[in-house]
Protein backbone atom coordinates (compact mmCIF):
# COMPACT_ATOMS: atom_id res chain seq x y z
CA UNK A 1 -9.54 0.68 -0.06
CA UNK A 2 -12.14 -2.02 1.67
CA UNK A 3 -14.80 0.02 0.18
CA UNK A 4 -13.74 0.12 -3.83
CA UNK A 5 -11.23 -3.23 -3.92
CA UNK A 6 -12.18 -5.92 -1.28
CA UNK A 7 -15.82 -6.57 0.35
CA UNK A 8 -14.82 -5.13 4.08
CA UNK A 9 -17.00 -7.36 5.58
CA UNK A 10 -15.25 -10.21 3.57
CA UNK A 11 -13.01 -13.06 5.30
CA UNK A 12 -10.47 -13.27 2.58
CA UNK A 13 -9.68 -9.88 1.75
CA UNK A 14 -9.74 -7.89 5.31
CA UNK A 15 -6.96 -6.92 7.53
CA UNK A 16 -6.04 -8.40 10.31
CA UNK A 17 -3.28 -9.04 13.12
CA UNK A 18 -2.34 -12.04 11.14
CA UNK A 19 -2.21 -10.60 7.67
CA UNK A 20 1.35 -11.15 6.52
CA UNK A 21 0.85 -9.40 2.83
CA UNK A 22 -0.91 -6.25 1.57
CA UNK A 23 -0.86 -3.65 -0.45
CA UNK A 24 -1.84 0.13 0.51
CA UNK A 25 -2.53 2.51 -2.21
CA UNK A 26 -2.26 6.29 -1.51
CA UNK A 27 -3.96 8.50 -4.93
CA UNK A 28 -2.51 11.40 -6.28
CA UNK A 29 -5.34 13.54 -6.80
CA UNK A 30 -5.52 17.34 -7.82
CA UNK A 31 -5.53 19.67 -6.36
CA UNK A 32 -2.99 17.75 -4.04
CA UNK A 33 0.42 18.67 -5.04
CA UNK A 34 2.28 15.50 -5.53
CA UNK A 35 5.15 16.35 -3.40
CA UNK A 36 2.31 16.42 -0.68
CA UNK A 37 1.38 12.51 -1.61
CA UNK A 38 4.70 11.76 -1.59
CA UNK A 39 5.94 12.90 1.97
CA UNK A 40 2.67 11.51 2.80
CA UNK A 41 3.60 7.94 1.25
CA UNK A 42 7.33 8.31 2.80
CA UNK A 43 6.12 8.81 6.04
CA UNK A 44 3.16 5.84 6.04
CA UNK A 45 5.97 3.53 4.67
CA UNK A 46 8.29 4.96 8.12
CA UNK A 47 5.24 4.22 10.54
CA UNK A 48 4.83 0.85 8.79
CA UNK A 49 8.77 -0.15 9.29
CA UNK A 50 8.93 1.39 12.73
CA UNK A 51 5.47 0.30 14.19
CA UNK A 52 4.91 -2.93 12.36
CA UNK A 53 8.65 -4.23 11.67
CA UNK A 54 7.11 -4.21 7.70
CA UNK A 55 9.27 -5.32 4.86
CA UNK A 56 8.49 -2.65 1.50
CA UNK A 57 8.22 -2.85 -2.04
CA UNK A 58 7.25 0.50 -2.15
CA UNK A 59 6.41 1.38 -6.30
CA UNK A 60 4.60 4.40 -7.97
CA UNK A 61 2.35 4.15 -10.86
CA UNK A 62 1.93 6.75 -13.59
CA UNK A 63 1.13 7.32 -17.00
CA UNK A 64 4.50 5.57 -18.15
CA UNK A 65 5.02 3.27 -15.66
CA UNK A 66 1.62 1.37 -15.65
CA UNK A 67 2.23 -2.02 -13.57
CA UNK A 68 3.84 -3.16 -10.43
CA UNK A 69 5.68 -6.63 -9.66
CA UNK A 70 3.83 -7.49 -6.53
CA UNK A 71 4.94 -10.30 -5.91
CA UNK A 72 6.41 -11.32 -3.00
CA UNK A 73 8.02 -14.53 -1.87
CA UNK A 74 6.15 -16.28 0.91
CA UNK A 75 8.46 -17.15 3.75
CA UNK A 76 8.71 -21.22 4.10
């Protein structure tokens, strides 16, 4: 995603040990079934929970369902 969406090399957009928000995109692309993205999705969001004590708004785009409410409250 640094590649296509943020400048990797950039200070506002990059990932760090201190990054508190973010968003991770997996694509659904053929020949892939989609049952393959989605355990794939399922277990990223797992990793992300166990690993990283991460809280999810986990969403899936499509044809019909075309936006996301990312927004997230910031923690006082």
């Amino acid at each position: 995603m640094c590649r296509r969406w943020n400048w990797r090399n950039g200070q506002f957009s990059k990932i760090t040990e201190s990054s508190k928000h973010l968003v991770i995109n997996i694509d659904d692309i053929s020949p892939v079934p989609a049952t393959l993205i989605g355990e794939a999705s399922d277990h990223l969001a797992s990793l992300l929970v166990e690993e990283c004590r991460a809280s999810l708004r986990p969403g899936l785009l499509s044809k019909d369902q075309r936006e996301i409410d990312a927004n997230i409250p910031l923690s006082p």
